[in-house]
Protein backbone atom coordinates (compact mmCIF):
# COMPACT_ATOMS: atom_id res chain seq x y z
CA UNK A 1 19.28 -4.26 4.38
CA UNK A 2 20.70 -3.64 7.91
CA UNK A 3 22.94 -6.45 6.81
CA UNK A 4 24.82 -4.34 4.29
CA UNK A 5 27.34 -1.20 5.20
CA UNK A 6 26.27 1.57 3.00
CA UNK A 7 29.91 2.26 2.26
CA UNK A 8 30.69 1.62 -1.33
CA UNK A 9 33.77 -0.90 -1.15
CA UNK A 10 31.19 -3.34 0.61
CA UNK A 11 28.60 -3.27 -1.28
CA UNK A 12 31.00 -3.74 -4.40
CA UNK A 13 31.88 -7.05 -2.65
CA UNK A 14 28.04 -8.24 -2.70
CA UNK A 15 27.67 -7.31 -6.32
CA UNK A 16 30.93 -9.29 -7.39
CA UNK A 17 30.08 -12.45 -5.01
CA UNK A 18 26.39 -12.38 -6.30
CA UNK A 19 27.78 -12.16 -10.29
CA UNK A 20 30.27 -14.66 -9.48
CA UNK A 21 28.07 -17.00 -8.20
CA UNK A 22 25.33 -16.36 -11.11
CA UNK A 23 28.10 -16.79 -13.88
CA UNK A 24 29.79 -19.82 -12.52
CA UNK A 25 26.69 -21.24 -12.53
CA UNK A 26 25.65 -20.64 -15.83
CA UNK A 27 29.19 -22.17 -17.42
CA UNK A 28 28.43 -25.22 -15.13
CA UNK A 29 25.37 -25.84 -16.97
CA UNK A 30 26.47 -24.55 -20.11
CA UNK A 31 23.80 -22.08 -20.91
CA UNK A 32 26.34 -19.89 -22.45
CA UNK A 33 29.69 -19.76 -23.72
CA UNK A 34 30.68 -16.57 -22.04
CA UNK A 35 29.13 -13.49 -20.83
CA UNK A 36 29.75 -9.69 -21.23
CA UNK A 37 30.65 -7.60 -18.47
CA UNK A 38 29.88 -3.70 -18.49
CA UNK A 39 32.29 -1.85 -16.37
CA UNK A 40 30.41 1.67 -16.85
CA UNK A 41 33.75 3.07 -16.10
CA UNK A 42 34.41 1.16 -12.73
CA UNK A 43 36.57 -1.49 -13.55
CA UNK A 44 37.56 -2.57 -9.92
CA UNK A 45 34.77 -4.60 -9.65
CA UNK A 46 34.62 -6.21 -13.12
CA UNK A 47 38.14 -6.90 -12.60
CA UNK A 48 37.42 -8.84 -9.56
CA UNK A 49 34.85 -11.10 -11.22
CA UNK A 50 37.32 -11.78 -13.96
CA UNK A 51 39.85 -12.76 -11.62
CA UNK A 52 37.52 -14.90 -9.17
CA UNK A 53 35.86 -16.46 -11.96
CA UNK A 54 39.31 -17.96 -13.07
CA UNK A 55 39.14 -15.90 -16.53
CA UNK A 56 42.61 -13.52 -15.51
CA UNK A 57 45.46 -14.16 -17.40
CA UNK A 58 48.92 -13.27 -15.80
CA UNK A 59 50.50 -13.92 -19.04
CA UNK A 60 51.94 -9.77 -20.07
CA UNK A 61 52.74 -11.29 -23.58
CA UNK A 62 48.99 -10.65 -24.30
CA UNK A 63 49.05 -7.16 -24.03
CA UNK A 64 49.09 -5.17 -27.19
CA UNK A 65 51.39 -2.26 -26.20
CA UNK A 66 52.93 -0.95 -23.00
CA UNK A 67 50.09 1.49 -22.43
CA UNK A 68 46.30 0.87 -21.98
CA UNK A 69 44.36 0.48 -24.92
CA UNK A 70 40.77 1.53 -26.04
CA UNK A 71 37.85 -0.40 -27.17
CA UNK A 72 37.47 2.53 -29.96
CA UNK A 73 37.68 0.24 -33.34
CA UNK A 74 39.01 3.01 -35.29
CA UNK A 75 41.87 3.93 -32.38
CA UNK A 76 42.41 0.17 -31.80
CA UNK A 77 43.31 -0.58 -35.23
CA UNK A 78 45.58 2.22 -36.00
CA UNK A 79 46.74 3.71 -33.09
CA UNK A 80 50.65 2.45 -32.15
CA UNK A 81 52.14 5.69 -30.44
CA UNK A 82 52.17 7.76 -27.26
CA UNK A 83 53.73 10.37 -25.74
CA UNK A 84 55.23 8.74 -21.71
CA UNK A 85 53.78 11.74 -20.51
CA UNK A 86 50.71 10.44 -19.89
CA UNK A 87 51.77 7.25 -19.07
CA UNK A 88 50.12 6.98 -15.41
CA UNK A 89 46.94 8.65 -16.76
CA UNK A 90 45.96 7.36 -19.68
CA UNK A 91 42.23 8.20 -18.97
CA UNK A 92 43.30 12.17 -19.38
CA UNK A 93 45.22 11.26 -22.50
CA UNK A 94 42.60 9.41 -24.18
CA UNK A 95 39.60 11.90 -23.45
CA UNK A 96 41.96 14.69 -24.94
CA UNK A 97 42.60 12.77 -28.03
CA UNK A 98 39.48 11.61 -28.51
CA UNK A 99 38.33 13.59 -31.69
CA UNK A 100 41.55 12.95 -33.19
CA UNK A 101 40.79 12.03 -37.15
CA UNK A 102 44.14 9.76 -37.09
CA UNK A 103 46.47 8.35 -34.72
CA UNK A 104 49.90 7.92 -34.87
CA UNK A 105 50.97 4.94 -36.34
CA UNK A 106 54.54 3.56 -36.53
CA UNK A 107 55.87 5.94 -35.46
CA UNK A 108 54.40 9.66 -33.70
CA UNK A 109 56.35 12.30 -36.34
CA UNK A 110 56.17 15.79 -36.18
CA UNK A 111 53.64 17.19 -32.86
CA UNK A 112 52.96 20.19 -35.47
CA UNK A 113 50.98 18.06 -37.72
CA UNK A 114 47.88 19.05 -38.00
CA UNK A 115 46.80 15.19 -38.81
CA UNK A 116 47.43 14.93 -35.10
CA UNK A 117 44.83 16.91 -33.66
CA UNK A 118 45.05 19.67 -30.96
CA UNK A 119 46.28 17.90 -27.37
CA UNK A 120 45.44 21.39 -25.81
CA UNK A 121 41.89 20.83 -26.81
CA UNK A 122 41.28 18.99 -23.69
CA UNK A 123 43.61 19.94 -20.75
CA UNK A 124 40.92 17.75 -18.31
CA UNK A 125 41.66 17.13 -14.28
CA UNK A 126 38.44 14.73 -13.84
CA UNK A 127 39.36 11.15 -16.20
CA UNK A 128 40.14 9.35 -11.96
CA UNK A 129 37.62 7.98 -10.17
CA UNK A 130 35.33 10.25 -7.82
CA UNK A 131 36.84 9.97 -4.12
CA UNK A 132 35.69 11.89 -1.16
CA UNK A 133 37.20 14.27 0.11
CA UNK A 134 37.44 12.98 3.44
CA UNK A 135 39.53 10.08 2.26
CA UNK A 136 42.28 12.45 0.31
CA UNK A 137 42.40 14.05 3.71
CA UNK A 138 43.36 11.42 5.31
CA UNK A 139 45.68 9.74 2.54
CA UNK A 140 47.64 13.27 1.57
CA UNK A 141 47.03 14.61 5.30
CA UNK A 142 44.59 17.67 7.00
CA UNK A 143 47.30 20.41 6.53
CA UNK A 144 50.20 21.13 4.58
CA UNK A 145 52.71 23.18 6.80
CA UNK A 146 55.77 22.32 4.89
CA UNK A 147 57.39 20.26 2.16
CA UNK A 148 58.42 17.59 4.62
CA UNK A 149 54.82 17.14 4.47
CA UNK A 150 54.75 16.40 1.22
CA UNK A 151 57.37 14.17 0.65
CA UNK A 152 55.63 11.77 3.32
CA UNK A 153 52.84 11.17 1.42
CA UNK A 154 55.15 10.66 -1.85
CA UNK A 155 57.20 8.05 0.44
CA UNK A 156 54.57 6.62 1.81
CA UNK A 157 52.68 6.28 -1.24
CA UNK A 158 56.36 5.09 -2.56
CA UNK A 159 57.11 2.48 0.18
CA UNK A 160 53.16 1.31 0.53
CA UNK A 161 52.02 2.24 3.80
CA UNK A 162 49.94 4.15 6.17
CA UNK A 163 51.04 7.46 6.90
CA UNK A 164 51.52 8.93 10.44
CA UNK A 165 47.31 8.93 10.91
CA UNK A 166 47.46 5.45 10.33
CA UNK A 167 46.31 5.74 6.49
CA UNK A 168 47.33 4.11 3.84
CA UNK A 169 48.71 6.28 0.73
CA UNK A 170 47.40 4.37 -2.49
CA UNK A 171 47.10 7.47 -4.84
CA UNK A 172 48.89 10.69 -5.80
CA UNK A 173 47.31 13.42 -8.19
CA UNK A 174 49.28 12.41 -11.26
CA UNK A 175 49.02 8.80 -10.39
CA UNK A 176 45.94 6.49 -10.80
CA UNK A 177 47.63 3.30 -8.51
CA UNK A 178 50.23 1.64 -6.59
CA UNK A 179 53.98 1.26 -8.64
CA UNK A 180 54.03 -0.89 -11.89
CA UNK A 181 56.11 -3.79 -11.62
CA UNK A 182 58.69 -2.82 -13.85
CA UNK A 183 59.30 0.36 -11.52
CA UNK A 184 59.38 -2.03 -8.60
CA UNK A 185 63.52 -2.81 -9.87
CA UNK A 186 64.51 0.72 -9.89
CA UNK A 187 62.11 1.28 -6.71
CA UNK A 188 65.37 1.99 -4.25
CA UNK A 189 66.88 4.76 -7.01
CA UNK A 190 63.40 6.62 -6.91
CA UNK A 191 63.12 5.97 -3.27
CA UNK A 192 66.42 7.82 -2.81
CA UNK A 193 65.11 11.17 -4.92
CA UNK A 194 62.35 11.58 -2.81
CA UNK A 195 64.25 11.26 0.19
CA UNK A 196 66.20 13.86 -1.50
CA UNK A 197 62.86 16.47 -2.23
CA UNK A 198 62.87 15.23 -5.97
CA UNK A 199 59.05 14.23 -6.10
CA UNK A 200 59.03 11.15 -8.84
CA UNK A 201 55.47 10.72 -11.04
CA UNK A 202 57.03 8.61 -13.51
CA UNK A 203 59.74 6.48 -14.74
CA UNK A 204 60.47 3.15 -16.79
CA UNK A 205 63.99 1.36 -16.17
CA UNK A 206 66.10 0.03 -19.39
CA UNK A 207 65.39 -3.04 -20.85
CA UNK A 208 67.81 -4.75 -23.18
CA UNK A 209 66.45 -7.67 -25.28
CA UNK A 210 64.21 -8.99 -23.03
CA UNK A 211 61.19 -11.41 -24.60
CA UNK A 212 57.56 -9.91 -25.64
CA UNK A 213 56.36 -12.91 -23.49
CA UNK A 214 58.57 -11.64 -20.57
CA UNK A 215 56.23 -11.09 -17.26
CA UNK A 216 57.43 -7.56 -16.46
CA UNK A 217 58.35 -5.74 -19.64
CA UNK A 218 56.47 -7.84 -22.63
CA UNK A 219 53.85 -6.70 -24.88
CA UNK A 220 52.94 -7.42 -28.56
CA UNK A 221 53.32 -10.58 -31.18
CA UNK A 222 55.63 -14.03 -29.75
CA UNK A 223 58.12 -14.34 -30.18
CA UNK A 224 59.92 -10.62 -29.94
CA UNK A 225 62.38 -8.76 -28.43
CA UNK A 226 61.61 -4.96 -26.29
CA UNK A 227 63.74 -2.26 -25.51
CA UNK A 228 63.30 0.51 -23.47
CA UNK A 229 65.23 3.32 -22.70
CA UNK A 230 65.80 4.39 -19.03
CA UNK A 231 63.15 7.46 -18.06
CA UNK A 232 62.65 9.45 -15.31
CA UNK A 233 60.20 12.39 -14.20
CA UNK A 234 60.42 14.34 -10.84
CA UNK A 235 59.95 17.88 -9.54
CA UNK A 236 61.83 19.53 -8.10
CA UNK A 237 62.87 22.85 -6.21
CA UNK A 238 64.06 25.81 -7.95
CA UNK A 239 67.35 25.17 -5.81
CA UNK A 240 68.13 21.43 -7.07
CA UNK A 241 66.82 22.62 -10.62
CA UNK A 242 69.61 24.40 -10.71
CA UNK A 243 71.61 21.70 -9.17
CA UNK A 244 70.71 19.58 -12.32
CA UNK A 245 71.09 22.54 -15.42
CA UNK A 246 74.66 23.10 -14.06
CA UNK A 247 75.31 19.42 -14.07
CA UNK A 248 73.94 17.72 -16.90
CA UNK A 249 76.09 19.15 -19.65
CA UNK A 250 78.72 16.44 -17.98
CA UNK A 251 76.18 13.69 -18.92
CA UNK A 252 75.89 13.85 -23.02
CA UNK A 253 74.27 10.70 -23.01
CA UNK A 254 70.97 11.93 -21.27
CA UNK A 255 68.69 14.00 -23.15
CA UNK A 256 66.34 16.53 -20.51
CA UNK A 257 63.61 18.81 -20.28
CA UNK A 258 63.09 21.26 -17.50
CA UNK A 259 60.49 23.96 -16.83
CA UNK A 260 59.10 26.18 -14.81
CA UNK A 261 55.19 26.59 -13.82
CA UNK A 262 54.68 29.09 -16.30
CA UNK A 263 57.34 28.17 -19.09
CA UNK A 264 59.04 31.24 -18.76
CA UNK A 265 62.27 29.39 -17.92
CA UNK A 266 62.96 26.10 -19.82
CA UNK A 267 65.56 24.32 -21.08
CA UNK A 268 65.95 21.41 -23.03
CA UNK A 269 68.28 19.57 -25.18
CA UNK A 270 65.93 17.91 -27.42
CA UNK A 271 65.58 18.10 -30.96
CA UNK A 272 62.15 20.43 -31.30
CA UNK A 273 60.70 18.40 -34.04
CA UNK A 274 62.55 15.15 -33.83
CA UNK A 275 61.08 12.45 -31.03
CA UNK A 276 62.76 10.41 -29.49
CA UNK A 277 62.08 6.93 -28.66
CA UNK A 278 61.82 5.18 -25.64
CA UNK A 279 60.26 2.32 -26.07
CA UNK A 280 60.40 -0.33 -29.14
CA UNK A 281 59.49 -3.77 -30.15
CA UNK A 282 61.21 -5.97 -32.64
CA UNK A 283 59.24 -8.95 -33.95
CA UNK A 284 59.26 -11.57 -36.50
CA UNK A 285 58.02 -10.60 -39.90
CA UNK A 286 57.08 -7.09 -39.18
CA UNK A 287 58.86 -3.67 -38.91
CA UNK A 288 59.72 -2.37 -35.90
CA UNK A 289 57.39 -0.81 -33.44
CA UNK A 290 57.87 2.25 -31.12
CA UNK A 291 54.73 3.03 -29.21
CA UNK A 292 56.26 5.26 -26.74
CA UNK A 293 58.22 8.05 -27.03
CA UNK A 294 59.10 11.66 -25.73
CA UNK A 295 58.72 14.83 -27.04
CA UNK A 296 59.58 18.65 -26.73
CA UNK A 297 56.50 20.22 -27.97
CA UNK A 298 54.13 17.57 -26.26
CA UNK A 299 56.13 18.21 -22.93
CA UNK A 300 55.12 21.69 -22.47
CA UNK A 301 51.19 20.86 -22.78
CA UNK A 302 51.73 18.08 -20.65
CA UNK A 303 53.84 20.61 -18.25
CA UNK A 304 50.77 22.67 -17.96
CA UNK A 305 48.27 19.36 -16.92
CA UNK A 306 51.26 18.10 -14.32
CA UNK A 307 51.50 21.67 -12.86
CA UNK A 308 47.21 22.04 -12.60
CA UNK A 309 47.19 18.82 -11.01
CA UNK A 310 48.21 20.27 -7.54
CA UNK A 311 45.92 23.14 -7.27
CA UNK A 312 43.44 20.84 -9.40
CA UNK A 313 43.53 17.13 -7.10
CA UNK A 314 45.67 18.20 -3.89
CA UNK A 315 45.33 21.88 -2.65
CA UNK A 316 41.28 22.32 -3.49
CA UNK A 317 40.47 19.52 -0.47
CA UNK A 318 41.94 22.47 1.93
CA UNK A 319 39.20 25.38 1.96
CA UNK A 320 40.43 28.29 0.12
CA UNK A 321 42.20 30.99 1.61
CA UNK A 322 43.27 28.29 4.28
CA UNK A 323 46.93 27.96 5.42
CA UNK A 324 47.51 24.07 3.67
CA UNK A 325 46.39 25.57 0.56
CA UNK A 326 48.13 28.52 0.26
CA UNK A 327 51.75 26.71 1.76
CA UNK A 328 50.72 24.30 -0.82
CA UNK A 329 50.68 27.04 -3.27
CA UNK A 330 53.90 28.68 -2.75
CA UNK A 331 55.34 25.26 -2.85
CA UNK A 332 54.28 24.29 -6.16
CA UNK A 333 55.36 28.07 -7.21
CA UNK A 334 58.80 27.32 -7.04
CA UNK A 335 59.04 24.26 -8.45
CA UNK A 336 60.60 22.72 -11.87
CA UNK A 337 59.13 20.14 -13.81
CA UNK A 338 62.17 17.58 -15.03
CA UNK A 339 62.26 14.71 -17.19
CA UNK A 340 65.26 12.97 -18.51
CA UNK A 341 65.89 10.28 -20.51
CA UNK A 342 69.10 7.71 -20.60
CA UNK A 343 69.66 7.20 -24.36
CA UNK A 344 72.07 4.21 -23.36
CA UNK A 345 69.95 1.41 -22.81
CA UNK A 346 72.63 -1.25 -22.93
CA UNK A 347 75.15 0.22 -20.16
CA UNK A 348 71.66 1.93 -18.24
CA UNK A 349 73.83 3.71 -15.39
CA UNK A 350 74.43 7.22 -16.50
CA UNK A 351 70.61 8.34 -15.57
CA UNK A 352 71.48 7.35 -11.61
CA UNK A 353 75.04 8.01 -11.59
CA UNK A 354 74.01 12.12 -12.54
CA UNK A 355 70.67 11.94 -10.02
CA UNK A 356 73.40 10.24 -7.23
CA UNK A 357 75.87 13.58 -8.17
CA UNK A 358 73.11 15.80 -7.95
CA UNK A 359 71.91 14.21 -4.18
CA UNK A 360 75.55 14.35 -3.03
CA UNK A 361 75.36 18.51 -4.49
CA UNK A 362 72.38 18.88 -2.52
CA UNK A 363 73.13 17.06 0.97
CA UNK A 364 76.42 19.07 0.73
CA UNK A 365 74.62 22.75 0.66
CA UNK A 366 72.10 21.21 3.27
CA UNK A 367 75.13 20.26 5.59
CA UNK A 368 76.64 23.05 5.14
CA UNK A 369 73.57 25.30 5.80
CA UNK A 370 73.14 23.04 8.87
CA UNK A 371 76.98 23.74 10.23
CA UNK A 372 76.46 27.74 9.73
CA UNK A 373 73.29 27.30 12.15
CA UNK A 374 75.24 25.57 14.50
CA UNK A 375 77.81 28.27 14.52
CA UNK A 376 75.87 31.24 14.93
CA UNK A 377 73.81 28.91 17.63
């Protein structure tokens, strides 16, 4: 119809009106007591029937966990555990688990069990949605000629707004949407790393006690209590990499893992076979639950899909052999994955007190890098 644009968002909008219409119709006559919705992988649009229709419950106390679940009958009824890694793609995480002959339940043990599957079995890029490349352009920008180009789109993408073409930043590679609500509280401490060149894809603040019906943090049966432990996961330059290894050892309470692209330079103060959890649930009548957690061995797989994910989602829209792709390149060469947890959940300030040392470390060589120029100006 000349009526229609051809562009996908719009006609989306026909389709939801159209089934909105239909369905509302057929509760008002009460042909049927409810109707089954097929998302074939798209849920943006099923999502906005559900919520139009009046069916969308705001109530967080229904979810089951803290992470998306899967309509597989055999994961949904045993499966309790996840690594954070995958937190913000759960898609990837799923598909590479997916032949898994048990899940983790209770709690995730040791990664070496063979019970457990193979995670490397499926180190897959594709699990987003398809967008053009046109509109990554525009979002992440048409050339990379630095890293100040990079941290605008992870600021604007941060703060929620167009970038200097007048686009608005809704995505990054390792991150399917805009911020959680729960990251929305420590939203000015992440704003500040990236500011700082310390790239954040994912973080959870502490949580002390709060109620499984709460509206930010709750999951699971009435009536409970969660806990979380303060996380955070950035990268970084080799520079401030080392700016953090030299520091940490003054913060005991934090437990870290840092790598390199390749893994050839990691350090780590983990136990290797011994989890650790960051997220728990205590409820009435049952034992207590810990469906996320992190861990050493399941880092350095995840390390390898974090890395990929540049060269994989951001420098492939620039042709190759182009300039964007190959500053993009040498940027991602030198830099650290870093993830660090605050195992104080109660007190929750050592994790930003060390990152606010570490920022104060790094304007300090920049200022003074900036004063030598001036002098031999």
């Amino acid at each position: 119809s000349s009526g229609i644009n051809a562009e996908y968002g719009d006609v989306r909008e026909i389709g939801v009106q159209f089934t909105v219409e239909l369905v509302s119709e057929l509760f008002e006559r009460n042909l049927t007591p409810g109707v089954h919705i097929y998302t074939l992988n798209r849920e943006i649009g099923p999502n906005h029937i559900v919520k139009n229709l009046g069916l969308y419950s705001k109530d967080r106390s229904r979810r089951h966990f803290p992470w998306q679940v899967t309509a597989n009958s055999q994961r949904l009824a045993s499966e309790e555990v996840r690594p954070v890694y995958w937190a913000m793609r759960p898609k990837s995480y799923i598909t590479r688990t997916k032949t898994w002959d048990e899940f983790p339940n209770g709690r995730w043990g040791n990664s070496a069990n063979p019970a457990f599957g193979d995670l490397e079995d499926y180190h897959l890029f594709y699990m987003t949605k398809p967008v053009q490349k046109a509109k990554l352009l525009e979002m992440w920008g048409d050339s990379v000629e630095s890293i100040d180009d990079v941290r605008e789109v992870f600021l604007c993408f941060l703060e929620n707004k167009n970038n200097r073409h007048g686009t608005q930043v809704t995505s990054l590679p390792w991150v399917y949407e805009q911020l959680q609500s729960e990251t929305i509280l420590i939203k000015e401490h992440i704003l500040k790393l990236n500011r700082n060149y310390l790239f954040t894809i994912n973080s959870q603040p502490a949580v002390n006690a709060a109620k499984s019906n709460d509206q930010t943090f709750g999951w699971g049966p009435k009536n409970g209590y969660i806990y979380q432990k303060g996380y955070i996961e950035f990268f970084a330059q080799s520079r401030d990499a080392k700016i953090i290894i030299d520091l940490i050892t003054k913060y005991p309470v934090l437990s870290y893992t840092i790598s390199d692209k390749d893994g050839n330079d990691c350090y780590t103060n983990h136990q290797k076979n011994c989890p650790i959890a960051l997220t728990w649930g205590v409820f009435p009548g049952r034992e207590i639950i810990q469906p996320t957690i992190a861990d050493y061995k399941t880092f350095l797989i995840w390390k390898d899909e974090a890395f990929a994910l540049w060269e994989e989602k951001w420098a492939c829209i620039y042709e190759e052999g182009s300039e964007s792709r190959e500053n993009l390149r040498e940027i991602v060469n030198d830099m650290y994955l870093i993830c660090l947890v605050d195992n104080d959940f109660i007190e929750a300030t050592s994790l930003w007190q060390f990152l606010d040392e570490v920022i104060e470390k790094i304007q300090e060589r920049e200022n003074g890098a900036r004063a030598e120029s001036d002098l031999s100006c």
